[in-house]
Protein backbone atom coordinates (compact mmCIF):
# COMPACT_ATOMS: atom_id res chain seq x y z
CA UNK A 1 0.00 0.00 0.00
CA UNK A 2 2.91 2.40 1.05
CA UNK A 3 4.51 1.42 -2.31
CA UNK A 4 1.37 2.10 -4.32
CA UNK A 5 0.90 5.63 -2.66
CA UNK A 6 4.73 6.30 -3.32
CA UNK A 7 4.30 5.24 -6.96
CA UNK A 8 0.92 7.65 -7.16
CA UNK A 9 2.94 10.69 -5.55
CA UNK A 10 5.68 10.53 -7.89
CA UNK A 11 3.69 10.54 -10.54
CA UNK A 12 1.70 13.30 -9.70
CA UNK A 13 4.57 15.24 -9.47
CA UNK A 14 6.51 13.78 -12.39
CA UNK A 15 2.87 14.80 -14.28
CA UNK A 16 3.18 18.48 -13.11
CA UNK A 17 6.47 18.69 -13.95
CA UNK A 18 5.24 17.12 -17.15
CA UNK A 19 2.74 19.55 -17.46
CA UNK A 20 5.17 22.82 -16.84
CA UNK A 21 7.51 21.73 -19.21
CA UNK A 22 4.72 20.57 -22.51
CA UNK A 23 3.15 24.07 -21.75
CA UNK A 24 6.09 26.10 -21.66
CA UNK A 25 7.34 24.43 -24.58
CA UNK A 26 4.33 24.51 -26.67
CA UNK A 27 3.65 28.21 -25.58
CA UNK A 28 7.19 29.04 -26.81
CA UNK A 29 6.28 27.56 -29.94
CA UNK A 30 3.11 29.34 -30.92
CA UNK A 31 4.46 32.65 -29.95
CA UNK A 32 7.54 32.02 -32.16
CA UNK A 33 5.27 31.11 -34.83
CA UNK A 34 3.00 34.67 -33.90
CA UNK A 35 6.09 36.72 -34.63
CA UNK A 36 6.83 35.61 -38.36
CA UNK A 37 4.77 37.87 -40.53
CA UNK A 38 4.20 35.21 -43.03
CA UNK A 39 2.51 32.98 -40.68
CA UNK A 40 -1.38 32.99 -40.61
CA UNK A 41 -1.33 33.39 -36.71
CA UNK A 42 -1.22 36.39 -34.47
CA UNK A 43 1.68 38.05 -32.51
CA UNK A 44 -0.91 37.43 -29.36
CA UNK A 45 -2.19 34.40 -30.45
CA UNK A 46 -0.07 32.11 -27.68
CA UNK A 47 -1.63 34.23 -24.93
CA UNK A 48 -4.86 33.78 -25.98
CA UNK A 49 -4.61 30.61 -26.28
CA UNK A 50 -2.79 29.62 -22.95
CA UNK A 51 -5.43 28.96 -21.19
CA UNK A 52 -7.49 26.67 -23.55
CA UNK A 53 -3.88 24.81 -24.20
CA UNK A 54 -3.18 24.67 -20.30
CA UNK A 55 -6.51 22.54 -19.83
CA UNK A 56 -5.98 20.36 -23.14
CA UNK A 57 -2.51 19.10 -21.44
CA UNK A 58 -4.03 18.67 -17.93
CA UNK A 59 -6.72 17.10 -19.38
CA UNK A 60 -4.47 14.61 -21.61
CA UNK A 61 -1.93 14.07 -18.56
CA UNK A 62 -5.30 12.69 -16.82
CA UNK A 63 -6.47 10.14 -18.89
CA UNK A 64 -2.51 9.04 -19.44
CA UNK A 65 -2.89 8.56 -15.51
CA UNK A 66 -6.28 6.64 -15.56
CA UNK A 67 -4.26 4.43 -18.50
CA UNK A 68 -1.22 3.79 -15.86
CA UNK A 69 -3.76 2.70 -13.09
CA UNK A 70 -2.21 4.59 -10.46
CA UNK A 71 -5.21 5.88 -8.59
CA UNK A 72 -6.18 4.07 -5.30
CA UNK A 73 -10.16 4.33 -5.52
CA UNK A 74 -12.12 4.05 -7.88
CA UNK A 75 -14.42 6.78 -7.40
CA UNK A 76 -11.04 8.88 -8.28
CA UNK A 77 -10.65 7.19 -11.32
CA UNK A 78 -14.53 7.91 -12.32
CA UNK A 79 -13.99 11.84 -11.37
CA UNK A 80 -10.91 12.13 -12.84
CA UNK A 81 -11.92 10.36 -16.46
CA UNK A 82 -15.06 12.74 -16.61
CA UNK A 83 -13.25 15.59 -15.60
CA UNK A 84 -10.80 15.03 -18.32
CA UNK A 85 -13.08 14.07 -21.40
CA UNK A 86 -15.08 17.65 -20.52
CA UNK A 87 -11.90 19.19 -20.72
CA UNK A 88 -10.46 17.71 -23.97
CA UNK A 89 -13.91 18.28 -25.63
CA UNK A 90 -14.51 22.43 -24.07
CA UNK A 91 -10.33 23.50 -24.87
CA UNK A 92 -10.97 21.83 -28.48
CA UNK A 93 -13.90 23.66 -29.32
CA UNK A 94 -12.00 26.81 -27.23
CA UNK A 95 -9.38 25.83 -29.88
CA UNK A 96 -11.70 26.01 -32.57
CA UNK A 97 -13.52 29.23 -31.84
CA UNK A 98 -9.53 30.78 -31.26
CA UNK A 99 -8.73 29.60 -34.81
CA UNK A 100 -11.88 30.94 -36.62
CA UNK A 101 -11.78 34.44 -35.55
CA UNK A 102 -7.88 34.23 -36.46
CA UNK A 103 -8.93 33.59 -40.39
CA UNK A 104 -12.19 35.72 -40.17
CA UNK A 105 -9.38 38.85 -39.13
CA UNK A 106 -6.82 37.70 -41.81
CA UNK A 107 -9.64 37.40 -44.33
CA UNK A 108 -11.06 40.79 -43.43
CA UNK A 109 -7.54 42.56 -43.55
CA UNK A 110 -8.01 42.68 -47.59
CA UNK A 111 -10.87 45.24 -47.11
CA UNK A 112 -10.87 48.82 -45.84
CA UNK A 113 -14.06 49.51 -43.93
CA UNK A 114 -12.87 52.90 -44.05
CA UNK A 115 -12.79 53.92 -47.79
CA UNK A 116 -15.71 56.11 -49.64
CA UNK A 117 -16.43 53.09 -51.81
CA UNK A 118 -16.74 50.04 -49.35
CA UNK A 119 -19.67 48.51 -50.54
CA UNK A 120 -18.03 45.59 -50.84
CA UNK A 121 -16.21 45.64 -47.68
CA UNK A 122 -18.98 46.20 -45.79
CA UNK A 123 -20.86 43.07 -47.55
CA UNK A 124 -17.58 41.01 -46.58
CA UNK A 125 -17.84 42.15 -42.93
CA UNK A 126 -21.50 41.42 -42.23
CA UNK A 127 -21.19 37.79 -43.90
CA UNK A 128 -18.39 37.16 -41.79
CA UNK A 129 -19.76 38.83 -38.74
CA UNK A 130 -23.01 37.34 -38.55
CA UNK A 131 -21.13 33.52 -39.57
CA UNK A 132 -19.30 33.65 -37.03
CA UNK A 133 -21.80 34.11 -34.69
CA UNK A 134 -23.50 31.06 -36.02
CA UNK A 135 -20.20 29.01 -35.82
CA UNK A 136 -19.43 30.10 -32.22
CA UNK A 137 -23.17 29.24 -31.25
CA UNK A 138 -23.32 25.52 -32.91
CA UNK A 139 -19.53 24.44 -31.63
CA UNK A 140 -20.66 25.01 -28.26
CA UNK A 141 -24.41 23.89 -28.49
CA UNK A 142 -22.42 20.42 -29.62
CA UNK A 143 -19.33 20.85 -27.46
CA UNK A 144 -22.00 21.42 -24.55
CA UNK A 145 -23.69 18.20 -26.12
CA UNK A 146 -20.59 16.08 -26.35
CA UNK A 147 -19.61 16.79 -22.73
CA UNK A 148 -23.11 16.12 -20.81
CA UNK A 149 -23.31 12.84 -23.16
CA UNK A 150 -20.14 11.53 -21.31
CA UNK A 151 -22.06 10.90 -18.47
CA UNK A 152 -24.10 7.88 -18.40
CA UNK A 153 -26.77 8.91 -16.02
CA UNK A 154 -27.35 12.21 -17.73
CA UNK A 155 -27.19 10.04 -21.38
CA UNK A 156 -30.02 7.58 -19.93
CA UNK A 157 -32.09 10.36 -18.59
CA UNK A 158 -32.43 12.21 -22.64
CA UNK A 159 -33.00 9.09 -23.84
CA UNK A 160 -35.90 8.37 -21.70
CA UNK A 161 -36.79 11.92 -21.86
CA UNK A 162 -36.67 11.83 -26.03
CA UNK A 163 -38.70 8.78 -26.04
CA UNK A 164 -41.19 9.28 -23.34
CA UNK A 165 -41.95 13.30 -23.67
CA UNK A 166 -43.64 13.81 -27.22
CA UNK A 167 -45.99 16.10 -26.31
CA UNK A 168 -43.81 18.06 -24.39
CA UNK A 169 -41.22 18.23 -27.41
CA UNK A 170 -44.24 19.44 -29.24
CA UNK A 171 -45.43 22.28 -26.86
CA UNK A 172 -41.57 23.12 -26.16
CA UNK A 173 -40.86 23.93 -29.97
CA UNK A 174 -43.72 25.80 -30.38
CA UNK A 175 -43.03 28.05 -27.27
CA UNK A 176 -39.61 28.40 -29.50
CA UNK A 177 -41.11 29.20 -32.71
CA UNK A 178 -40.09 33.12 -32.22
CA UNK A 179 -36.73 32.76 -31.38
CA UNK A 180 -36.10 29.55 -34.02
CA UNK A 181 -37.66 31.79 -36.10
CA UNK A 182 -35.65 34.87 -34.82
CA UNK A 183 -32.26 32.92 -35.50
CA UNK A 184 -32.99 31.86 -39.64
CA UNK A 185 -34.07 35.13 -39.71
CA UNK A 186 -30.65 35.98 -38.91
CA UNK A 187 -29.30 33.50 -41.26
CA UNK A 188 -31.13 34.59 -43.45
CA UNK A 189 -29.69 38.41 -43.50
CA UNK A 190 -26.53 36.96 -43.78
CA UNK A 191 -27.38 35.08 -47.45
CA UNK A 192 -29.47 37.57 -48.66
CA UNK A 193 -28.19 40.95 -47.46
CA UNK A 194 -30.94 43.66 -47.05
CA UNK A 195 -28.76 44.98 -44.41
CA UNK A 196 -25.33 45.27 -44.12
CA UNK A 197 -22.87 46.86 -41.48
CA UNK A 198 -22.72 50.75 -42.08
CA UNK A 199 -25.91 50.58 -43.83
CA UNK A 200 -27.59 53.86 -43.63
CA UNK A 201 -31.54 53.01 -42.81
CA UNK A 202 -34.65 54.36 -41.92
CA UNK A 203 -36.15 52.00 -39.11
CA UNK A 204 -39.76 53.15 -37.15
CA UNK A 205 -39.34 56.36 -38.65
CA UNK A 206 -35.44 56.68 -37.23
CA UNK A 207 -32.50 57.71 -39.25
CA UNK A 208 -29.24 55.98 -38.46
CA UNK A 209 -26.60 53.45 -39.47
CA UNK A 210 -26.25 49.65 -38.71
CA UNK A 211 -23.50 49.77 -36.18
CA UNK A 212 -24.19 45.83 -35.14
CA UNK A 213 -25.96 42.66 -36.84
CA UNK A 214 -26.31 39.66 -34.50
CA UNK A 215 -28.70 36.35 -34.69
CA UNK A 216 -31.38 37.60 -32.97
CA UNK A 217 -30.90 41.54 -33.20
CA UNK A 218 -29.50 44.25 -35.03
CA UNK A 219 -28.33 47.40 -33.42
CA UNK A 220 -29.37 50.64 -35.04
CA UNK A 221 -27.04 53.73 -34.72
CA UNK A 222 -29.22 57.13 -34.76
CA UNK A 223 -27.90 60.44 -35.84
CA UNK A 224 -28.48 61.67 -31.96
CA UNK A 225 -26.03 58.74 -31.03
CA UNK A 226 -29.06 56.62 -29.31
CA UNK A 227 -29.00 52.77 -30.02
CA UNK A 228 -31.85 51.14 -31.95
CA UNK A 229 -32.17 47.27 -31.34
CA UNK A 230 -34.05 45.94 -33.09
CA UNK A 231 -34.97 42.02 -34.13
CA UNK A 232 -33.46 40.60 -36.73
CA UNK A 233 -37.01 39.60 -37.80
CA UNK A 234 -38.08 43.20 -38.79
CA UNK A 235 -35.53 43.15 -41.81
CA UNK A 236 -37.42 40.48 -43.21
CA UNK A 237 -41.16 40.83 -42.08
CA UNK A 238 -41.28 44.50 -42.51
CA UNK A 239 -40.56 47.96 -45.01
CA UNK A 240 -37.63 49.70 -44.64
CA UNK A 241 -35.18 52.39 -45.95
CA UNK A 242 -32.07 51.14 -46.97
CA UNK A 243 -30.08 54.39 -48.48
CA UNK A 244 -27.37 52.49 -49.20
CA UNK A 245 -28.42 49.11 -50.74
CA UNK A 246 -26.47 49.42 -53.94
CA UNK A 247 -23.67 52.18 -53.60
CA UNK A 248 -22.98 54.99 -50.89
CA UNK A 249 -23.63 57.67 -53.20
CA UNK A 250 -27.33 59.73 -52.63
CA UNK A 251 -28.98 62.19 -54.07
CA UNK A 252 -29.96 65.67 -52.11
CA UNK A 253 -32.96 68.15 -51.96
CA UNK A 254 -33.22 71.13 -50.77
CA UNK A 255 -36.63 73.48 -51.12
CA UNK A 256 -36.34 77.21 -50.89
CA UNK A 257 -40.18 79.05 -51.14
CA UNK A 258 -40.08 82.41 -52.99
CA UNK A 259 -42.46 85.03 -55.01
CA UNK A 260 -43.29 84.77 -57.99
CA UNK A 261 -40.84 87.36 -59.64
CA UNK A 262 -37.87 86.11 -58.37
CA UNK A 263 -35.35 85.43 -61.12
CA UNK A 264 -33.96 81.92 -61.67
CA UNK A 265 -31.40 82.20 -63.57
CA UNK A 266 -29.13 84.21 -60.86
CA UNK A 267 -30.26 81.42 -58.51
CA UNK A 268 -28.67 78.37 -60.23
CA UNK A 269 -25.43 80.54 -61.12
CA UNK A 270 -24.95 81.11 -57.48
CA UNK A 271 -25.77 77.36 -56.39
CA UNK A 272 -23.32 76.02 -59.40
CA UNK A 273 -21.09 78.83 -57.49
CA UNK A 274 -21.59 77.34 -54.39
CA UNK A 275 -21.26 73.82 -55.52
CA UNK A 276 -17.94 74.36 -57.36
CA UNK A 277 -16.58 75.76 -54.33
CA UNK A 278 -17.34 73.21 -51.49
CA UNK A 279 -15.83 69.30 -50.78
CA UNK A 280 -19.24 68.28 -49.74
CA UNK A 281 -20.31 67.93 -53.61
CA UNK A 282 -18.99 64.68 -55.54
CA UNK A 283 -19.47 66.54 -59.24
CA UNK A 284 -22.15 64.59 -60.51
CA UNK A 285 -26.11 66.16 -59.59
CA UNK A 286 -27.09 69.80 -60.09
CA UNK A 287 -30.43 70.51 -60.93
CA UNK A 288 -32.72 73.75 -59.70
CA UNK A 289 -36.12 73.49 -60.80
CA UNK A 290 -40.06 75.01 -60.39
CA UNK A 291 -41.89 71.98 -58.76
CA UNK A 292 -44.90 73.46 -57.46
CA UNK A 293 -47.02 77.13 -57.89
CA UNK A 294 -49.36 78.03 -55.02
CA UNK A 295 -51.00 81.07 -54.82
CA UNK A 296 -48.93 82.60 -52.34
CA UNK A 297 -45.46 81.47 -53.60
CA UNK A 298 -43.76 79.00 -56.14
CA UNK A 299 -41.44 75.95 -54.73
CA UNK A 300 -38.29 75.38 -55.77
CA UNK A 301 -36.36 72.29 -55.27
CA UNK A 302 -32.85 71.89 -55.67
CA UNK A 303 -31.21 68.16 -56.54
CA UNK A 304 -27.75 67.57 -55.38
CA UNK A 305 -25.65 64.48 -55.07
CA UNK A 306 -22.81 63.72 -52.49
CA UNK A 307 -20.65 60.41 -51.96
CA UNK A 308 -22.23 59.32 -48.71
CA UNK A 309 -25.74 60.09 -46.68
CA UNK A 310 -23.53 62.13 -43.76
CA UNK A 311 -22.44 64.52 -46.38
CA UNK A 312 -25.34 65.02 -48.34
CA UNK A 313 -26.85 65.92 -45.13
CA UNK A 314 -24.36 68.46 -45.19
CA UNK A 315 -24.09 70.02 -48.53
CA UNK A 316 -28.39 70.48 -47.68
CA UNK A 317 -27.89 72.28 -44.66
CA UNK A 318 -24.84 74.17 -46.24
CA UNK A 319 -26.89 75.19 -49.73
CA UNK A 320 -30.19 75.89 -47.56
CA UNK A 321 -28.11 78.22 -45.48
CA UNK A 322 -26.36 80.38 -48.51
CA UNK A 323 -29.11 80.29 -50.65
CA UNK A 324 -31.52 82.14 -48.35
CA UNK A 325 -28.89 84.22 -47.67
CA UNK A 326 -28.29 85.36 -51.22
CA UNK A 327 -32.00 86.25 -51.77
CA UNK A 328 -32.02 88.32 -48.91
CA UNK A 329 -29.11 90.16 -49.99
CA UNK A 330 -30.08 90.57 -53.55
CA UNK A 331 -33.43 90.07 -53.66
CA UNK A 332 -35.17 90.85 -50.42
CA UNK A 333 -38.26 92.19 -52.74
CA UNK A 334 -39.02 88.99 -53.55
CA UNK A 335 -39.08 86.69 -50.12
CA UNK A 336 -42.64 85.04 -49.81
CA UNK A 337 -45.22 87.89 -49.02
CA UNK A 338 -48.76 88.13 -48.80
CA UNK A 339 -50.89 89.96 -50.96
CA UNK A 340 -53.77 92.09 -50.47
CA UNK A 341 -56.08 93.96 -52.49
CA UNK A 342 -58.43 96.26 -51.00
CA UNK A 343 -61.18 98.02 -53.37
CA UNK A 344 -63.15 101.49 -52.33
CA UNK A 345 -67.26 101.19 -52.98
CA UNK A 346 -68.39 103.68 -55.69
CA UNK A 347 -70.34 105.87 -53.69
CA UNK A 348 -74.18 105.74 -54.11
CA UNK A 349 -75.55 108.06 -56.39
């Protein structure tokens, strides 16, 4: 007995030593491989990793020690085995989560989220944003799985509870018919696309960009800097605004009210004035035209076009601003007015 418990000492500290020396080793490794540039991993990569890797070789260590038969009890030898399968199983699909997001950031590297034209860059992010939230959620749904199905008790318990529960299957998946439905939803925006990140939308009557797409929600920025979540569901149930669908480019107006004899021509000289002379304006949309004639005043609407919503936003507020201005410097006769006409009674003979 003395011998056995000698034998079981040494090895437990021969497998800690064991263990120090593997994790060292392999840590070493990984961050030598993080430093080479042409390598597909990370500079931090090994400490991110350390932990995940630290259970893996515990775990391994573990069974090698239920292998060697060096426990005295066998309850030990039950604990230890389940212990160790749960943690081989959660640091692999650790692992595999790790190693995802490590290609989803190389991949992403090749496009520039920040450029005037990244339509496509934004399609790229939001396909690989909202995939890997669908990865991450069905490695640990079956990691999760794997692990309870290790023990036999729990394993005889869903098989009774499969085979004796129908109707309780039944009423449980149609209690989860909103969120199933919530998550292809989700799936669904990631195939087809009606959103993507940086969109700029109109959502319940709210103007603001999509600043976060998830499974279940999607998080609305609004030009006041308030959050709008909303369910992923709405994007595919319901009408939207989507100023950006095909290209980041949008078309302006701007509508000035006037009287009657105010001249036009002066008008679009000093808006192609005004145009030529400001960043806001990408070169392409410049139109001034009569689109309505009450009997009070006539409307004027002026088209513009700028690269990006933000900007035409903008160039509106900026033409709005200097166009009044210039009519009430040169033409302050002709600002909308009222008119009145007031006719004496011929007198009674």
């Amino acid at each position: 007995m003395l011998e056995l418990e000698k034998s079981g000492l040494l090895y437990l500290v021969s497998a800690l030593v064991i263990l120090v020396v593997s994790f060292g080793l392999a840590f070493y490794i990984i961050r030598k491989l993080g430093k080479n540039p042409t390598n597909i991993l990370p500079v931090n990569f090994a400490y991110k990793i350390r932990l995940p890797l630290l259970i893996f070789l515990a775990s391994i260590i573990a069974r090698i020690a239920i292998i060697s038969k060096i426990f005295r009890f066998e309850a030990t030898y039950e604990i230890v085995s389940h212990l160790s399968t749960v943690g081989i199983i959660l640091s692999v699909a650790w692992f595999l989560i790790l190693l995802f997001r490590v290609v989803k950031k190389r991949m992403l590297k090749m496009y520039d989220m920040a450029s005037d034209d990244n339509l496509k860059a934004r399609k790229v992010y939001t396909q690989y944003m909202i995939l890997e939230n669908i990865v991450i959620f069905i490695i640990v749904i079956l990691a999760v799985g794997i692990a309870l199905m290790s023990f036999e008790s729990i394993r005889s318990v869903g098989i009774s509870v499969l085979t004796s529960a129908g109707i309780a299957g039944i009423i449980i998946g149609l209690a989860a018919q909103k969120a199933i439905a919530t998550l292809l939803a989700g799936i669904q925006i990631a195939i087809t696309q009606p959103i993507r990140l940086d969109d700029v939308v109109i959502v319940e009557g709210e103007w603001g960009w999509i600043e976060e797409i998830n499974l279940t929600y999607v998080v609305v920025r609004v030009w006041d800097k308030r959050r709008l979540v909303v369910p992923t569901t709405y994007f595919i149930e319901k009408t939207f605004q989507n100023w950006t669908r095909s290209s980041a480019d949008i078309l302006g107006t701007v509508f000035i009210y006037a009287d009657y004899g105010l001249p036009l021509e002066p008008l679009r000289e000093e808006l192609t004035r005004l145009l030529n002379n400001t960043s806001l304006w990408d070169g392409n949309v410049n139109v001034l035209q009569v689109t309505n004639a009450s009997e009070k005043t006539v409307e004027l609407r002026i088209l513009v076009s700028a690269r990006n919503s933000p900007t035409a936003w903008d160039l509106r507020v900026h033409l709005r601003e200097k166009l009044l201005d210039f009519i009430q410097k040169n033409y302050p006769g002709h600002l909308p007015k009222a008119r009145v006409s007031i006719e004496k009674d011929q007198e009674l003979n």
